[in-house]
Protein backbone atom coordinates (compact mmCIF):
# COMPACT_ATOMS: atom_id res chain seq x y z
CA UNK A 1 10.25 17.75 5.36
CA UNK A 2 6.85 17.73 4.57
CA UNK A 3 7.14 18.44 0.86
CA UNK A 4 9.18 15.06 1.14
CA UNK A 5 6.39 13.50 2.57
CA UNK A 6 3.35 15.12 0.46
CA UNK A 7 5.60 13.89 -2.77
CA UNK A 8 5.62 10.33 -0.86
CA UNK A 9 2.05 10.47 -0.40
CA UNK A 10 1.46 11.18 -3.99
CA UNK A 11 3.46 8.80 -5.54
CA UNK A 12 1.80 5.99 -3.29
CA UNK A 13 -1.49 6.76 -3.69
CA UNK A 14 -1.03 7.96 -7.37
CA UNK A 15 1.01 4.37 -8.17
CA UNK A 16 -1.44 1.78 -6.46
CA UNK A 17 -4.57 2.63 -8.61
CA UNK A 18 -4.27 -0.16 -10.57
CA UNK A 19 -4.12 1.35 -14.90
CA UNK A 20 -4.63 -2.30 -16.82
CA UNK A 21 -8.25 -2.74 -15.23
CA UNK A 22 -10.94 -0.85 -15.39
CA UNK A 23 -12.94 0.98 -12.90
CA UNK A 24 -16.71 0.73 -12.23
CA UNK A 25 -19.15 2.11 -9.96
CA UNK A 26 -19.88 -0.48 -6.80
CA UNK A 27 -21.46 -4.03 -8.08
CA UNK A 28 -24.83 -3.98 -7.58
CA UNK A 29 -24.80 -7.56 -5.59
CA UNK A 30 -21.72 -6.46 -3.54
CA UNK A 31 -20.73 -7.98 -0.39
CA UNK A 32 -18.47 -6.66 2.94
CA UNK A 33 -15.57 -9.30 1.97
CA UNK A 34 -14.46 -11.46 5.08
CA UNK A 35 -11.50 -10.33 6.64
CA UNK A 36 -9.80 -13.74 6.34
CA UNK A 37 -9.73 -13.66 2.62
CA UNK A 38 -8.98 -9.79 2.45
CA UNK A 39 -6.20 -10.59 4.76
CA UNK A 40 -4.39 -13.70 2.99
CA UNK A 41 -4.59 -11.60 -0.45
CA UNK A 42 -2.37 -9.21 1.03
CA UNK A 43 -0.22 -11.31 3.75
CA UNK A 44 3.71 -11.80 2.39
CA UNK A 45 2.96 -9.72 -0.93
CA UNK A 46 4.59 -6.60 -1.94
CA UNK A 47 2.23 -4.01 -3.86
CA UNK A 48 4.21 -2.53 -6.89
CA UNK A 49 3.92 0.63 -7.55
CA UNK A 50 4.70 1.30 -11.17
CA UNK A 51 3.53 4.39 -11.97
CA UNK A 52 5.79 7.34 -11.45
CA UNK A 53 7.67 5.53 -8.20
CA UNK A 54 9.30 2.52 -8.97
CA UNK A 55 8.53 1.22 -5.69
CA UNK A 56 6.04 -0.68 -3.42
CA UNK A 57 4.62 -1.82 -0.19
CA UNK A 58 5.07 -5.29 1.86
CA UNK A 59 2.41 -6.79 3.68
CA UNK A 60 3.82 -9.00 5.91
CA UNK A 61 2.30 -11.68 7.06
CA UNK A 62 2.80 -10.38 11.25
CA UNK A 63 1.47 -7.04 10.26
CA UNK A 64 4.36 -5.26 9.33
CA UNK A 65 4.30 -2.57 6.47
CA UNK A 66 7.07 -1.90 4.58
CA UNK A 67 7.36 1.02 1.91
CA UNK A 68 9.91 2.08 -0.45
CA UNK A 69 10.15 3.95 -3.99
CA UNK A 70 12.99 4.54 -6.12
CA UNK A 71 12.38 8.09 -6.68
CA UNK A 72 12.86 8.85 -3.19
CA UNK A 73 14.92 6.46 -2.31
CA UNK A 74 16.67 7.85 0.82
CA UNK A 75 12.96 7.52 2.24
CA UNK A 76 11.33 4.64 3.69
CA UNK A 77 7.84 3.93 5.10
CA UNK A 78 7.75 1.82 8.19
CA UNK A 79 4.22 0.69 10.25
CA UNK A 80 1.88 -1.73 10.00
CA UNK A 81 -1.52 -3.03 8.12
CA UNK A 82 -4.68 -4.34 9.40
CA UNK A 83 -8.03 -5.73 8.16
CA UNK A 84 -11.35 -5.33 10.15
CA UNK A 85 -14.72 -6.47 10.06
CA UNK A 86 -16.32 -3.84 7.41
CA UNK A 87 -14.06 -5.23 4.78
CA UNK A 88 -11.14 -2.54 5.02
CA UNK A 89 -7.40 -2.82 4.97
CA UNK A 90 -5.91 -0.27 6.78
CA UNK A 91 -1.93 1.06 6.35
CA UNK A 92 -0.18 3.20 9.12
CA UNK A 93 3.42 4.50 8.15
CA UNK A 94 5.63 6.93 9.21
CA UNK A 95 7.99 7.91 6.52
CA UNK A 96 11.65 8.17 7.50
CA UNK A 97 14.06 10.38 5.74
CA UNK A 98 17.55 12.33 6.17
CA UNK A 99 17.33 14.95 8.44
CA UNK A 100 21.04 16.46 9.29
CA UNK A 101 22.90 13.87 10.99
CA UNK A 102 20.07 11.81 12.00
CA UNK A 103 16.75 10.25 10.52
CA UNK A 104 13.80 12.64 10.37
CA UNK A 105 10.12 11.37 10.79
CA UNK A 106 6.78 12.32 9.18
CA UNK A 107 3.89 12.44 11.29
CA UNK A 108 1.43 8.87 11.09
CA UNK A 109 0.06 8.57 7.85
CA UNK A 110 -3.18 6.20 8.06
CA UNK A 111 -4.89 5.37 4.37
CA UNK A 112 -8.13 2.31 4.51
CA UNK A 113 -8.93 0.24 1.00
CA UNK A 114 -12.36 -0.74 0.91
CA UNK A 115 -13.21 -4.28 -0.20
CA UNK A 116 -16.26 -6.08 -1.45
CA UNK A 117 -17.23 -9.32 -3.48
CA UNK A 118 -19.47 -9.46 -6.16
CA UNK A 119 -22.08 -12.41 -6.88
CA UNK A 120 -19.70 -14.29 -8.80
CA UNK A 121 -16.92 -13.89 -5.99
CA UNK A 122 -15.01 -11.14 -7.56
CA UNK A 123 -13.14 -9.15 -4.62
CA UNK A 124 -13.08 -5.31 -5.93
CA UNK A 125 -11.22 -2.82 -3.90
CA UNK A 126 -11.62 0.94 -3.65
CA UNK A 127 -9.11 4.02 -2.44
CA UNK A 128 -10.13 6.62 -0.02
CA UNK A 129 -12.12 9.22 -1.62
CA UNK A 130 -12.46 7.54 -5.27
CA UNK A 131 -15.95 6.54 -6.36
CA UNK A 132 -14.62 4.09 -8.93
CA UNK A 133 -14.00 0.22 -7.60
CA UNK A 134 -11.04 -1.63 -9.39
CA UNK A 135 -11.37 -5.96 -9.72
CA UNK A 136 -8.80 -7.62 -7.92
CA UNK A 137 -7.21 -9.70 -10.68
CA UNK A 138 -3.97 -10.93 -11.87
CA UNK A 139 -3.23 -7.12 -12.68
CA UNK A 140 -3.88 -5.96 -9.14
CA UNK A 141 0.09 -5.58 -8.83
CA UNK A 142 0.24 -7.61 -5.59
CA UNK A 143 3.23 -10.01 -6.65
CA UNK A 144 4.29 -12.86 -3.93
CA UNK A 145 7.48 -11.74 -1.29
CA UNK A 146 9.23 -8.60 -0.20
CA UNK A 147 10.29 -6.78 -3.19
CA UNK A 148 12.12 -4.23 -2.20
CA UNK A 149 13.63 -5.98 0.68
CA UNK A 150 17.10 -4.98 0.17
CA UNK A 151 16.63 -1.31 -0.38
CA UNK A 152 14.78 -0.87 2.59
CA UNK A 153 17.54 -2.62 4.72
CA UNK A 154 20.03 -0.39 2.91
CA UNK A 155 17.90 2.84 3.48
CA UNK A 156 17.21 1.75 6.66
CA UNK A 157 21.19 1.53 7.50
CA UNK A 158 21.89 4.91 6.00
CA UNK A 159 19.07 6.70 8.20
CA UNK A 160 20.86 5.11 11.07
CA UNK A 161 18.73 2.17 12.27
């Protein structure tokens, strides 16, 4: 059970660091970024993780979080996702997995991106405990709809809800 979920974990975490751009210490001009613009980068977008997972997270646009990866794929991630006012988007899941003859549960798993804009209105996002800050470009792996929409309904249905 919670080998399922510290695999989980890793594979997130270790999948969303974006490889094709390169990291940087915090711009020197940086800026909070507004929660509006944080928010609508994210809203109806899934977040591909490539690395390792073959898998990704939904942002939808009522703040529901959806998470699924191929390597695990009796597991889903279910929750929600957030923005506030110091420019970071939060994620809360609870993983779901077999468990006997009913779905087990992982305890809340809460992870916060930070976010800031450069002078030339570059957002740049950082993880939890990383130093580096990743641009938000076309590589960011945020692609528009639910992805993995599908498995997750089919997961869901096999863990019984």
């Amino acid at each position: 059970m919670i080998t399922v979920k510290c695999k989980l974990v890793a594979a997130a975490l270790s999948c969303i660091l974006p490889m094709a751009a390169a990291a940087d210490p915090l711009p020197r001009s940086a800026k909070i970024a507004s929660p509006q613009k944080i928010a609508k980068i994210y809203s109806g977008k899934t977040e591909l993780w490539t690395n390792n997972c073959g898998g990704g997270i939904y942002f939808g646009p009522g703040g529901q979080a959806r998470a699924w990866c191929a390597d695990q794929s009796e597991n889903l991630g279910a929750g929600t996702w957030s923005v506030d006012a110091n420019g970071q988007m939060c994620q809360d899941l609870v993983w779901y997995y077999p468990s006997g003859r009913r779905a087990g549960a992982s305890a809340s798993d809460k992870s916060c991106i930070s976010h800031v804009v450069d002078a030339w209105g570059v957002m740049w996002r950082s993880w939890p405990n990383d130093p580096e800050w990743w641009p938000m470009g076309k590589d960011a792996g945020l692609v528009r709809g639910y992805k993995f929409q599908t498995q997750v309904r089919q997961t869901r249905s096999k863990l019984g809800f």
